[in-house]
Protein backbone atom coordinates (compact mmCIF):
# COMPACT_ATOMS: atom_id res chain seq x y z
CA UNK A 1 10.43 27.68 34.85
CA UNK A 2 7.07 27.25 35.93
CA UNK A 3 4.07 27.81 33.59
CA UNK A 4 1.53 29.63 35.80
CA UNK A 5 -1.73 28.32 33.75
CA UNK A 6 -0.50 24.64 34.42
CA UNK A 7 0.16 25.50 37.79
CA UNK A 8 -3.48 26.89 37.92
CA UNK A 9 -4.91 24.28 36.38
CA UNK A 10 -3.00 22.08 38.42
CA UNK A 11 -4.58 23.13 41.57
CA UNK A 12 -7.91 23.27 40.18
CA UNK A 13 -7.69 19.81 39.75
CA UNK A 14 -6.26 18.75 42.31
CA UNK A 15 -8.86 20.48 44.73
CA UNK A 16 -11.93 18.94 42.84
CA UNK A 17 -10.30 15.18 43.34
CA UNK A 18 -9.81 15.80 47.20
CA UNK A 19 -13.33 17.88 47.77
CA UNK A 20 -16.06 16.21 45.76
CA UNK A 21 -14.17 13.61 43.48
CA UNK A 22 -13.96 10.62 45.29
CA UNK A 23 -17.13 10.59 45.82
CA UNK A 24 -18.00 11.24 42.00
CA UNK A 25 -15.44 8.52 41.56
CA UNK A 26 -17.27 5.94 43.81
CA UNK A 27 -20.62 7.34 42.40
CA UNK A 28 -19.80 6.83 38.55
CA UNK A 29 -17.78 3.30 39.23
CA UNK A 30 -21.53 2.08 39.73
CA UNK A 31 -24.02 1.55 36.24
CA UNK A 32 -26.24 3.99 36.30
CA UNK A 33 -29.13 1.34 36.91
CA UNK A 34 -27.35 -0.84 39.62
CA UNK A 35 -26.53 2.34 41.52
CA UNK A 36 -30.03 4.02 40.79
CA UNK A 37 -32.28 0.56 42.00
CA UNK A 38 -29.90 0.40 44.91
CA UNK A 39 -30.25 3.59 46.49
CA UNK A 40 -34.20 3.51 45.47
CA UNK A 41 -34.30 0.29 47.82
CA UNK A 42 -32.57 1.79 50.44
CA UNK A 43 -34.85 4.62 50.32
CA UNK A 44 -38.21 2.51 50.36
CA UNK A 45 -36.90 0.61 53.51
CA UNK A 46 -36.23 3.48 55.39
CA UNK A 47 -39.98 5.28 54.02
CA UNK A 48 -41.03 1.64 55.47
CA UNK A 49 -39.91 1.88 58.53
CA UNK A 50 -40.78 5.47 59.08
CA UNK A 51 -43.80 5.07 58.10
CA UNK A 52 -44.69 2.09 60.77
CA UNK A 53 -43.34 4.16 63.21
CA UNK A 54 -45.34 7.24 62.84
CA UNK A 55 -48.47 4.86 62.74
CA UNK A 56 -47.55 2.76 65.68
CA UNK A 57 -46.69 5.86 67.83
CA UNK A 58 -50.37 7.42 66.62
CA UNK A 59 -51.69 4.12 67.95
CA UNK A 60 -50.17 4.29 70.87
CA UNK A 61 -51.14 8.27 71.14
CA UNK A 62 -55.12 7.32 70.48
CA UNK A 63 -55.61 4.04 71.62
CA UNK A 64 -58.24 5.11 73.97
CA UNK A 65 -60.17 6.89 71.59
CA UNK A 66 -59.51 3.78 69.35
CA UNK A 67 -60.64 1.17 71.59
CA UNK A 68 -64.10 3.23 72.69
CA UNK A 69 -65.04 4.15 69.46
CA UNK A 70 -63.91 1.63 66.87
CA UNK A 71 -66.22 -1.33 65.37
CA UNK A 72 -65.23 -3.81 63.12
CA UNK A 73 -66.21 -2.74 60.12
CA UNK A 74 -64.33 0.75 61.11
CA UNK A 75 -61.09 -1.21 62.24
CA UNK A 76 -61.36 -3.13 58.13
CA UNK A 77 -61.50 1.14 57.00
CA UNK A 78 -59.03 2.14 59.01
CA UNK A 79 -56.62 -0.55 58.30
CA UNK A 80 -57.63 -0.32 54.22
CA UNK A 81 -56.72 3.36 54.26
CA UNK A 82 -53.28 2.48 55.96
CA UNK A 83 -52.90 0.30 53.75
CA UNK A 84 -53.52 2.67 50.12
CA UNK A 85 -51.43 5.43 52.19
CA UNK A 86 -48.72 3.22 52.55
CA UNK A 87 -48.95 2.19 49.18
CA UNK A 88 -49.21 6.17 47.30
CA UNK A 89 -46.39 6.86 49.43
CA UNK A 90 -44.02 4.45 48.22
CA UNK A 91 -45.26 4.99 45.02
CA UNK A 92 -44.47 9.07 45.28
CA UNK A 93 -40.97 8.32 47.42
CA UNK A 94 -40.11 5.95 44.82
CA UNK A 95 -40.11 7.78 42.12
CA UNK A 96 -38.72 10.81 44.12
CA UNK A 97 -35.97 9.12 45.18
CA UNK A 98 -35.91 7.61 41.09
CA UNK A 99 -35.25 11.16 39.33
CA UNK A 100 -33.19 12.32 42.74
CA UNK A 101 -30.54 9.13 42.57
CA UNK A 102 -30.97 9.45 38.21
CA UNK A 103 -29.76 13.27 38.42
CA UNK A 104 -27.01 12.20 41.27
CA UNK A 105 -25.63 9.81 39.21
CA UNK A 106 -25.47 12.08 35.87
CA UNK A 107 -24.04 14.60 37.21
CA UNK A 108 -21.11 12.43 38.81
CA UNK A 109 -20.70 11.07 35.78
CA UNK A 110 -20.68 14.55 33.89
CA UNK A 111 -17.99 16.03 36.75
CA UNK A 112 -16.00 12.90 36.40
CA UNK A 113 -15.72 13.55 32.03
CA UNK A 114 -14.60 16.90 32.93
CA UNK A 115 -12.37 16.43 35.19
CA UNK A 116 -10.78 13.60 32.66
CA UNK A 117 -10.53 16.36 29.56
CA UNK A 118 -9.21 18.87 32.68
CA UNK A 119 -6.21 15.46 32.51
CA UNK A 120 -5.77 15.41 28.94
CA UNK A 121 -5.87 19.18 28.42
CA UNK A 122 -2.49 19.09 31.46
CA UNK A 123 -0.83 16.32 29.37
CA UNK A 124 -0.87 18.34 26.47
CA UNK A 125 0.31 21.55 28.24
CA UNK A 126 3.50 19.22 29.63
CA UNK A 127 3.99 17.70 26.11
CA UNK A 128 3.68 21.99 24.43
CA UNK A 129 6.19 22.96 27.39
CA UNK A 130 8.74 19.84 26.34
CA UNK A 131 8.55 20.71 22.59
């Protein structure tokens, strides 16, 4: 006869590891700092490369007015200040991306533990049924 909390459970289970568990599973196979420096990298390049093209295409956009109006010692500013924005905003997208890729990992880790005492806790219902 079938036990309809096992089969419940059963299905609960089973749903989590085809919706979001594999990707827990791939997510928690990773230490937390390997995965966590990883993803940060990944996340800086791609700031990086945003960020040179949003300041190449406002080059492009004002070169006129850049080429008129811009002296030496303005083009040593200009280039200065692109230089501390690029800097503050890998600095902020950095340690965005930190806490974001910190918490991602946690809480695939945390959904992975429960879904490993939602195992155990269907062993022992088969092993209560055999008894």
């Amino acid at each position: 006869m079938l036990n309809e909390k096992r089969v419940k459970h059963m299905v609960k289970l089973a749903s989590y590891e085809t919706n979001n568990g594999t990707e827990d599973m791939k997510i928690s196979s990773y230490f937390r700092g390997d995965y966590i420096s990883f993803n940060v990298l990944c996340s800086l390049i791609w700031a990086t490369i945003g960020f040179v093209t949003i300041v190449g295409l406002l080059g492009i956009a004002y070169m006129d007015l850049i080429l008129e109006e811009l002296t030496i010692q303005g083009a040593i500013y200009l280039i200065l200040a692109f230089i501390v924005l690029y800097i503050l905003l890998m600095i902020v997208y950095g340690v965005i991306a930190y806490c974001f890729y910190k918490k991602k990992h946690l809480s695939a880790r945390n959904k992975i533990k429960k879904f490993g005492r939602g195992l155990e806790a269907l062993e022992k219902m088969y092993e209560k049924e055999k008894e």
